[in-house]
PDB file of N, CA and C in Angstrom:
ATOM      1  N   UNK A   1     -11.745  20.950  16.606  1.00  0.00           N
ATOM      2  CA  UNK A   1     -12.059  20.510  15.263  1.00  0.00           C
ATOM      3  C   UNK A   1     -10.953  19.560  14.782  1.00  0.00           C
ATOM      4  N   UNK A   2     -11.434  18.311  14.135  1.00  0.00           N
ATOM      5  CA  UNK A   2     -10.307  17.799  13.532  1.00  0.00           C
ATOM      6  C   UNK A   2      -9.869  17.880  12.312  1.00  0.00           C
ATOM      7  N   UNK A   3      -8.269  17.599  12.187  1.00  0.00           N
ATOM      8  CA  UNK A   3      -7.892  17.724  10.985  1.00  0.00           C
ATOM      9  C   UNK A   3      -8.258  16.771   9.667  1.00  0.00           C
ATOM     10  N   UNK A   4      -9.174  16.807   8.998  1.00  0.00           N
ATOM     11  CA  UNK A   4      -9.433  16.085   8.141  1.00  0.00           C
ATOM     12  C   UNK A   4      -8.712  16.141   6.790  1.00  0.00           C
ATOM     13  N   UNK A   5      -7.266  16.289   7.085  1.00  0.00           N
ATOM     14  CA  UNK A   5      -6.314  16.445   5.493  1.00  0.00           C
ATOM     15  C   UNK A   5      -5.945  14.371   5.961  1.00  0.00           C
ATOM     16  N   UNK A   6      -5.077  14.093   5.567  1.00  0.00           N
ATOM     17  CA  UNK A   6      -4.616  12.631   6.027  1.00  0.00           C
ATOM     18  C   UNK A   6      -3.130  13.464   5.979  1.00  0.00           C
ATOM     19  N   UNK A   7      -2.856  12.263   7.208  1.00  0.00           N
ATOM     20  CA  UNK A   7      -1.221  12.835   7.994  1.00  0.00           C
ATOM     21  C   UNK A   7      -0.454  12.399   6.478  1.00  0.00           C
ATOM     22  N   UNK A   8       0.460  12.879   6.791  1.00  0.00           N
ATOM     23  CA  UNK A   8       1.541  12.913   5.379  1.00  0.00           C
ATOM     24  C   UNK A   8       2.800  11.427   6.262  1.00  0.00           C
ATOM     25  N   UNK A   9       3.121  11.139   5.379  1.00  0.00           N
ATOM     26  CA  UNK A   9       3.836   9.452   5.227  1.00  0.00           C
ATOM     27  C   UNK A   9       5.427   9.899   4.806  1.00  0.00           C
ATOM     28  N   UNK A  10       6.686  10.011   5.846  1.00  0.00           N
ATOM     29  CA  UNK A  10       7.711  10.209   5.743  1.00  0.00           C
ATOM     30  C   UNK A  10       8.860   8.975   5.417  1.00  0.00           C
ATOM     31  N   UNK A  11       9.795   8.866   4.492  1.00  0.00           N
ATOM     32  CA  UNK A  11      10.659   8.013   4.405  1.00  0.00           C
ATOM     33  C   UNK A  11      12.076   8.396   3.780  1.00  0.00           C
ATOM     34  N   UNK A  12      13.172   7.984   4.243  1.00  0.00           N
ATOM     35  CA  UNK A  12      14.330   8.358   3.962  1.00  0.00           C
ATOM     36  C   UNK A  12      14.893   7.487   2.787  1.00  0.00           C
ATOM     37  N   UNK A  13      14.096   5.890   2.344  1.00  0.00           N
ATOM     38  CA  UNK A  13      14.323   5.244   1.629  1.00  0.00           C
ATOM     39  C   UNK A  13      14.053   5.758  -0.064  1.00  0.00           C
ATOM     40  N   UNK A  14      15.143   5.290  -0.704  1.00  0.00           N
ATOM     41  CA  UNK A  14      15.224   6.247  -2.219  1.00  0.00           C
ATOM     42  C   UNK A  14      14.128   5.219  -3.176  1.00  0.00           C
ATOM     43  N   UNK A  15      14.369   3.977  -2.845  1.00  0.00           N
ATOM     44  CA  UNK A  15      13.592   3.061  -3.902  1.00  0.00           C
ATOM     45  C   UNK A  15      12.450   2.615  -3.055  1.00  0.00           C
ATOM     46  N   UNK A  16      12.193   3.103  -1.750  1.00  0.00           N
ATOM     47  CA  UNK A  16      10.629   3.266  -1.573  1.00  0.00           C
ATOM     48  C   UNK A  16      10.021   4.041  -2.176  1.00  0.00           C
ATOM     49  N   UNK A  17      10.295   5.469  -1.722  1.00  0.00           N
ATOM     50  CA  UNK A  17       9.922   6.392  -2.362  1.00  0.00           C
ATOM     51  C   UNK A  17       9.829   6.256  -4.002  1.00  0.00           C
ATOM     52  N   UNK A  18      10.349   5.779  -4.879  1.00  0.00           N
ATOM     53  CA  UNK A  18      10.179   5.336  -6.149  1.00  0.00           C
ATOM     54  C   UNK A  18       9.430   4.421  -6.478  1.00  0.00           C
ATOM     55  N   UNK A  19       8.855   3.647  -5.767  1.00  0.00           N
ATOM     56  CA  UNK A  19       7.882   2.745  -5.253  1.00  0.00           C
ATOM     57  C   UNK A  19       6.222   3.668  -5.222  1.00  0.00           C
ATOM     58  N   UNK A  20       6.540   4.508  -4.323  1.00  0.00           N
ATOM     59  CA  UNK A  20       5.312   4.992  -3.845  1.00  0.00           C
ATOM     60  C   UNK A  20       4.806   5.819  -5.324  1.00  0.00           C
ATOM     61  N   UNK A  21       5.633   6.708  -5.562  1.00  0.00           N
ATOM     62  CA  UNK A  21       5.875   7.870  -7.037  1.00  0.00           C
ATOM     63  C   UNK A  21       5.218   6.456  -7.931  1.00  0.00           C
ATOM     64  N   UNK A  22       5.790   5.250  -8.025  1.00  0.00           N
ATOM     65  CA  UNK A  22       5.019   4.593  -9.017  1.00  0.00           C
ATOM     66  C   UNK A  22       3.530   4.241  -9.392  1.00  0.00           C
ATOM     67  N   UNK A  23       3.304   3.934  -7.897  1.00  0.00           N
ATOM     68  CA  UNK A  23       1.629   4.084  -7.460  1.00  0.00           C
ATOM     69  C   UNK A  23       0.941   4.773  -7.327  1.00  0.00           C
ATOM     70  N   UNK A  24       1.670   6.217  -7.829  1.00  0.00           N
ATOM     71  CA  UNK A  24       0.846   7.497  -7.470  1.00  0.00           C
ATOM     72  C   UNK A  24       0.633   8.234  -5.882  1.00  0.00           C
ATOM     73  N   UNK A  25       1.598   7.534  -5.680  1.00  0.00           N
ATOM     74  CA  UNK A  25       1.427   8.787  -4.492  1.00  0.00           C
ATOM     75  C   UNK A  25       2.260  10.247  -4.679  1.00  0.00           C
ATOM     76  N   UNK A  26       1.559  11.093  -4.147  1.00  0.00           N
ATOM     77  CA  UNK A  26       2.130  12.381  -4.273  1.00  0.00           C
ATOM     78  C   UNK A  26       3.341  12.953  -3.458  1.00  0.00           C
ATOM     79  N   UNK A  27       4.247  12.807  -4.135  1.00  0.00           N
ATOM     80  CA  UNK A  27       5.409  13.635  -3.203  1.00  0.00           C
ATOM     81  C   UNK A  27       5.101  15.331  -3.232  1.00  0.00           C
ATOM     82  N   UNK A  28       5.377  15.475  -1.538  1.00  0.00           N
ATOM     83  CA  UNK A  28       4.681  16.353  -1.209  1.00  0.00           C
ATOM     84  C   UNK A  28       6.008  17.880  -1.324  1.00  0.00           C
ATOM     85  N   UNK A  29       7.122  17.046  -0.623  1.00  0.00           N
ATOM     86  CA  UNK A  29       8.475  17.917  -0.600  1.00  0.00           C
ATOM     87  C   UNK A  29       9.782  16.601  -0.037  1.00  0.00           C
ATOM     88  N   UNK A  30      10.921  17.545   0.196  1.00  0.00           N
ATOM     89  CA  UNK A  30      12.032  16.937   0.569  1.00  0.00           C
ATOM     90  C   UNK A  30      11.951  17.330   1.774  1.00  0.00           C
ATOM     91  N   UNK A  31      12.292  16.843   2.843  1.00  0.00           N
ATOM     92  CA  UNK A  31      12.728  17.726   4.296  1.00  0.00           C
ATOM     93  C   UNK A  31      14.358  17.501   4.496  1.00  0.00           C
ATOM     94  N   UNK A  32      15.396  18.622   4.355  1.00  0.00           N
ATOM     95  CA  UNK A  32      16.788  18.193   5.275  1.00  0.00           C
ATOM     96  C   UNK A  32      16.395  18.007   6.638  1.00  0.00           C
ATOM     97  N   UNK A  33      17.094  16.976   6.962  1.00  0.00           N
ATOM     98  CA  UNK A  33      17.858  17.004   8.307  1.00  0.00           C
ATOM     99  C   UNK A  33      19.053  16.510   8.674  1.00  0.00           C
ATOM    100  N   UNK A  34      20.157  16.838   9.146  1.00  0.00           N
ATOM    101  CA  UNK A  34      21.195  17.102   9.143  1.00  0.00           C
ATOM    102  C   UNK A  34      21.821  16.918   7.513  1.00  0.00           C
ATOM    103  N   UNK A  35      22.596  15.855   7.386  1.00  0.00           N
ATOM    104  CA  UNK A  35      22.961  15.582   6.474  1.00  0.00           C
ATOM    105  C   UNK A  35      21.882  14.162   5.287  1.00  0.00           C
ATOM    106  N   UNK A  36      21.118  14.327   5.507  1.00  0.00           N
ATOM    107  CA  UNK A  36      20.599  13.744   4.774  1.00  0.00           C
ATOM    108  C   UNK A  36      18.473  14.273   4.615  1.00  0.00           C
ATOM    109  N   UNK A  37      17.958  13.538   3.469  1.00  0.00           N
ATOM    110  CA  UNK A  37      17.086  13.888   3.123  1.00  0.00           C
ATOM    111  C   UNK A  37      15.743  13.023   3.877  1.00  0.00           C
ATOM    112  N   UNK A  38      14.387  13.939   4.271  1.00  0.00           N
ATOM    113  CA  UNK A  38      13.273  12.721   4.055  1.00  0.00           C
ATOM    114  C   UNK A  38      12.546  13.008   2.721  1.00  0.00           C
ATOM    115  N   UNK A  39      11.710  11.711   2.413  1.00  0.00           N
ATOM    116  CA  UNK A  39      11.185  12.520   0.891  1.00  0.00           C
ATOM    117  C   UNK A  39       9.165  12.333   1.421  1.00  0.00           C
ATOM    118  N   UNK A  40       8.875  13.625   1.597  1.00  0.00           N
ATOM    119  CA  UNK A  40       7.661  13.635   2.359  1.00  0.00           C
ATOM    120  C   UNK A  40       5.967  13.411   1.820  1.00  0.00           C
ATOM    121  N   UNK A  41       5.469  12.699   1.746  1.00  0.00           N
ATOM    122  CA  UNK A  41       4.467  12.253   0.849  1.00  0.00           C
ATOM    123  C   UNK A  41       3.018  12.395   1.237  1.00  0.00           C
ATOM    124  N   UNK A  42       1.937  12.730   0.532  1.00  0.00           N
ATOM    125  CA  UNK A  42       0.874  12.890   1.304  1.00  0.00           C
ATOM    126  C   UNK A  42       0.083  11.083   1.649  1.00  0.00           C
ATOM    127  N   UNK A  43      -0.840  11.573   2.377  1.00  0.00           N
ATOM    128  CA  UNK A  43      -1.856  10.183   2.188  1.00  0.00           C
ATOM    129  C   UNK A  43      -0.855   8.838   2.739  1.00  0.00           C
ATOM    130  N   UNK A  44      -0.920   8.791   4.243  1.00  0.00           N
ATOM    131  CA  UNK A  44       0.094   8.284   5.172  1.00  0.00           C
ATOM    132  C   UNK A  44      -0.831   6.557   5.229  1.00  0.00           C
ATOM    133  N   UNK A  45      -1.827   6.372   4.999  1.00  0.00           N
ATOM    134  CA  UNK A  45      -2.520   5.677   5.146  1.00  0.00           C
ATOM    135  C   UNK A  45      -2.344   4.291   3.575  1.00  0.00           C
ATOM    136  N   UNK A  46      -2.472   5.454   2.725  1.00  0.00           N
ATOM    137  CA  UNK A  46      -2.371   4.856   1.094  1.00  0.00           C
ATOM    138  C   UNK A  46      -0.785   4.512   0.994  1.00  0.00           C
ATOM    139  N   UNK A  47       0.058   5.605   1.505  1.00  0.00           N
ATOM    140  CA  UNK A  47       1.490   4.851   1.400  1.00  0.00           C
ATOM    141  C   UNK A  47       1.787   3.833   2.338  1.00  0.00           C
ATOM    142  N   UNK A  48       1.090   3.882   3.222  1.00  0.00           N
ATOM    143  CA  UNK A  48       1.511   2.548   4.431  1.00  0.00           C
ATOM    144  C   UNK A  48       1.612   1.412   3.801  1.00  0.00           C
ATOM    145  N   UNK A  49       0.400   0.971   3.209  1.00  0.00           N
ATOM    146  CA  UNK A  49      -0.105   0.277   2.335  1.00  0.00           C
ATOM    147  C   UNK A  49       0.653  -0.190   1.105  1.00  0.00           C
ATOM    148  N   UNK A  50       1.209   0.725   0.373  1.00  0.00           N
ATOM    149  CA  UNK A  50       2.260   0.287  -0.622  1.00  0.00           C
ATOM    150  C   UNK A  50       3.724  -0.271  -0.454  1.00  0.00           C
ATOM    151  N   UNK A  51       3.964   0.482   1.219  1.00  0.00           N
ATOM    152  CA  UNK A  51       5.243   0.200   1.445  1.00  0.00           C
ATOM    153  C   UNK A  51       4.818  -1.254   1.878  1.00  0.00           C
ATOM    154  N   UNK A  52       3.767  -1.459   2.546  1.00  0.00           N
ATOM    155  CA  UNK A  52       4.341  -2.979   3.384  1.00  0.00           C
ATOM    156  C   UNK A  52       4.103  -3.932   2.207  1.00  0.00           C
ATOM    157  N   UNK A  53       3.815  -3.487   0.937  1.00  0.00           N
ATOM    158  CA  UNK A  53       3.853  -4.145  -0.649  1.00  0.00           C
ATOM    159  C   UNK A  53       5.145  -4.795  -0.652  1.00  0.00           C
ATOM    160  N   UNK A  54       5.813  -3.449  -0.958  1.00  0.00           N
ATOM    161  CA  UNK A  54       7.024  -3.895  -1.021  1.00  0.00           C
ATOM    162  C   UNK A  54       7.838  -3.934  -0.945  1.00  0.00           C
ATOM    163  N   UNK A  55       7.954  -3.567   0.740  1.00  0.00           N
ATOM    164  CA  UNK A  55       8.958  -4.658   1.467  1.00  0.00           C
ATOM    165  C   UNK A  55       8.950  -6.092   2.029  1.00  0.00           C
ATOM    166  N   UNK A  56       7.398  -6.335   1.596  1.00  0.00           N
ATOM    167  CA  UNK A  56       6.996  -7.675   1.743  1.00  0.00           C
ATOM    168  C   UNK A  56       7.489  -8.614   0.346  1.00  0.00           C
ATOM    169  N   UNK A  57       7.553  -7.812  -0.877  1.00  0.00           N
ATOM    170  CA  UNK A  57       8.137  -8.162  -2.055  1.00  0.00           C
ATOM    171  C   UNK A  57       6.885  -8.345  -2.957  1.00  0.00           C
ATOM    172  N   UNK A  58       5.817  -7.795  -2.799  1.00  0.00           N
ATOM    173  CA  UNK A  58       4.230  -7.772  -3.728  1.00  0.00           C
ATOM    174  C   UNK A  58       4.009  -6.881  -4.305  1.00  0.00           C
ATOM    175  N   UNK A  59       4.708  -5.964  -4.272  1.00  0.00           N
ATOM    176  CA  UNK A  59       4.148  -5.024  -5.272  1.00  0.00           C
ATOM    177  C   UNK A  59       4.796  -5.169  -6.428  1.00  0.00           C
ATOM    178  N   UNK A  60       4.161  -4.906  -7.224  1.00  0.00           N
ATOM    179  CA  UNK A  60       4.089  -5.068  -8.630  1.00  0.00           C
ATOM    180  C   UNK A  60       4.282  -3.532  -9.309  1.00  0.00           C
ATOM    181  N   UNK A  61       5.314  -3.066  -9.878  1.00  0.00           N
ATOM    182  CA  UNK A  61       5.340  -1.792 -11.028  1.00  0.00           C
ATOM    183  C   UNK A  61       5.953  -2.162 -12.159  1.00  0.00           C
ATOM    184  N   UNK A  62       5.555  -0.998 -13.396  1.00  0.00           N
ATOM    185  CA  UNK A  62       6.263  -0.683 -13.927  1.00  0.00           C
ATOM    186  C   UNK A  62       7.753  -0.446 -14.062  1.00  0.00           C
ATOM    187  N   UNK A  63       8.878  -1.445 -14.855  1.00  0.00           N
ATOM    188  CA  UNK A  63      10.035  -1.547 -14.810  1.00  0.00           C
ATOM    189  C   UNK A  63      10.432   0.103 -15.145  1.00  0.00           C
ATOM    190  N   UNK A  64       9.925   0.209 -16.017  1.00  0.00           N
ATOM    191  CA  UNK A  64      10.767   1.754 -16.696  1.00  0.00           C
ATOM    192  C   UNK A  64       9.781   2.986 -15.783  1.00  0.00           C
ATOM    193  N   UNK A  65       8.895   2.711 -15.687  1.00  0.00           N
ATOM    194  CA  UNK A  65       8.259   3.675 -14.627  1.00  0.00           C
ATOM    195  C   UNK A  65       9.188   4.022 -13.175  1.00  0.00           C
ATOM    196  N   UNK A  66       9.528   2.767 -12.742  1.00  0.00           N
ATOM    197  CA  UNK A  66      10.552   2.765 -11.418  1.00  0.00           C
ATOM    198  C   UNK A  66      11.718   3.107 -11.570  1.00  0.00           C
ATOM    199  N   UNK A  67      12.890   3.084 -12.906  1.00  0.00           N
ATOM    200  CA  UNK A  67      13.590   3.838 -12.998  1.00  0.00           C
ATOM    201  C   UNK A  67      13.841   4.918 -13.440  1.00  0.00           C
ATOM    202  N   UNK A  68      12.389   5.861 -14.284  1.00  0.00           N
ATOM    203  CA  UNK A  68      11.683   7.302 -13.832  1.00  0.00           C
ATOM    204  C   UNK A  68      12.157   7.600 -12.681  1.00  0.00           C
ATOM    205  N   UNK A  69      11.626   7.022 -12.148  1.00  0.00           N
ATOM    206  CA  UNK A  69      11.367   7.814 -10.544  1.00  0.00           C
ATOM    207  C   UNK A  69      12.454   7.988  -9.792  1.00  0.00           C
ATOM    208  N   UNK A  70      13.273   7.055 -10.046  1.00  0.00           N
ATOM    209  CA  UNK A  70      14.865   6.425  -9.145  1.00  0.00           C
ATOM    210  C   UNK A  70      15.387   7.768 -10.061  1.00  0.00           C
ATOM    211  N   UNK A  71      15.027   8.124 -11.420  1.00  0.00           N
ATOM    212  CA  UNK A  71      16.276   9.006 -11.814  1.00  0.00           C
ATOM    213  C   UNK A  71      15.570  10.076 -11.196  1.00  0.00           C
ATOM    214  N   UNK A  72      14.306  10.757 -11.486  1.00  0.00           N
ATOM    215  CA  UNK A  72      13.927  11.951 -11.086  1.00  0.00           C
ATOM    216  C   UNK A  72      13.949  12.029  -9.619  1.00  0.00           C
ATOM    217  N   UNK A  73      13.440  11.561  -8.281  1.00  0.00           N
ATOM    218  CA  UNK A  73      13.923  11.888  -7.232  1.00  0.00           C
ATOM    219  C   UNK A  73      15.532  12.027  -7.317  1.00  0.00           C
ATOM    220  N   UNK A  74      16.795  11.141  -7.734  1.00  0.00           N
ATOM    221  CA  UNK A  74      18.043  11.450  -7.684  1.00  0.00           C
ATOM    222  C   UNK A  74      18.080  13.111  -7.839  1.00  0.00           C
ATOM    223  N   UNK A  75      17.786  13.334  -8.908  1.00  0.00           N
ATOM    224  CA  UNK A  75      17.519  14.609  -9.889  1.00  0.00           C
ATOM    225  C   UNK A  75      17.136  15.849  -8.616  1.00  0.00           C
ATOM    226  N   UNK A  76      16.181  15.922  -7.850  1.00  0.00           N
ATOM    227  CA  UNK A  76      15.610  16.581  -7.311  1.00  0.00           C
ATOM    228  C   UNK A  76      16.511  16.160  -5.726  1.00  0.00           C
ATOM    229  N   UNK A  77      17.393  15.431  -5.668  1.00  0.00           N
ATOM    230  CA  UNK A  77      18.287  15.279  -4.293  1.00  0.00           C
ATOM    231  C   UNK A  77      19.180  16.475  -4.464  1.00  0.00           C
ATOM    232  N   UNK A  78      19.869  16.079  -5.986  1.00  0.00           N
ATOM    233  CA  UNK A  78      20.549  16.402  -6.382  1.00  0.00           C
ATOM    234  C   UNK A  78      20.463  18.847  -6.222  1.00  0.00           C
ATOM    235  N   UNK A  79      19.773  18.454  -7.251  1.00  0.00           N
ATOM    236  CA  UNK A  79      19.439  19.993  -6.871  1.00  0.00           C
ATOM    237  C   UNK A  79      19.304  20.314  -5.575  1.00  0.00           C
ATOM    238  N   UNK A  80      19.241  19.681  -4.414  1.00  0.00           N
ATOM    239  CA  UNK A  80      18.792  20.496  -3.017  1.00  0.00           C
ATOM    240  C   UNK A  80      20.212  20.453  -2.565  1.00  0.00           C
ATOM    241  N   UNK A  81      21.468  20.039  -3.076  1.00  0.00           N
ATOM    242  CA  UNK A  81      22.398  19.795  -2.116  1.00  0.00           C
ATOM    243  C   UNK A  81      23.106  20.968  -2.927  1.00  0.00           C
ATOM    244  N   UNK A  82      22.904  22.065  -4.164  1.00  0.00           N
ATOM    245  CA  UNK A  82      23.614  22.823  -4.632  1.00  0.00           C
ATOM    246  C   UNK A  82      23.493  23.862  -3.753  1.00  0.00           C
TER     247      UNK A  82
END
């Protein structure tokens, strides 16, 4: 049987991930590994898509929406390293 959830979309980047959070994608969790974080997202297909936005430099957000996100993921780094 196949899995019909959509694979989940991993990135270690802080202002991708604030990127994606802007467009609505769902952060799913944090994963450690060693010393640093991934920030794990569902819908691998829909974030593909946003990232090659913008790192291509096209995507378009919300200014104060994106530094939401830049503070609240910090926020939520933050707490995992206590």
């Amino acid at each position: 049987m196949k899995n019909k959830m959509p694979q989940e979309y991993k990135t270690k980047d802080l202002g991708e991930s604030a990127a994606l959070i802007c467009k609505s994608a769902r952060l799913l969790r944090l994963e450690r590994q060693f010393d640093f974080f991934w920030f794990v997202f569902s819908d691998k297909k829909f974030c593909q898509k946003i990232t090659d936005d913008y790192w291509y430099g096209e995507l378009l957000v919300n200014a104060k929406s994106y530094q939401n996100a830049l503070r609240t993921l910090k926020d939520r780094l933050f707490a995992q390293n206590q």
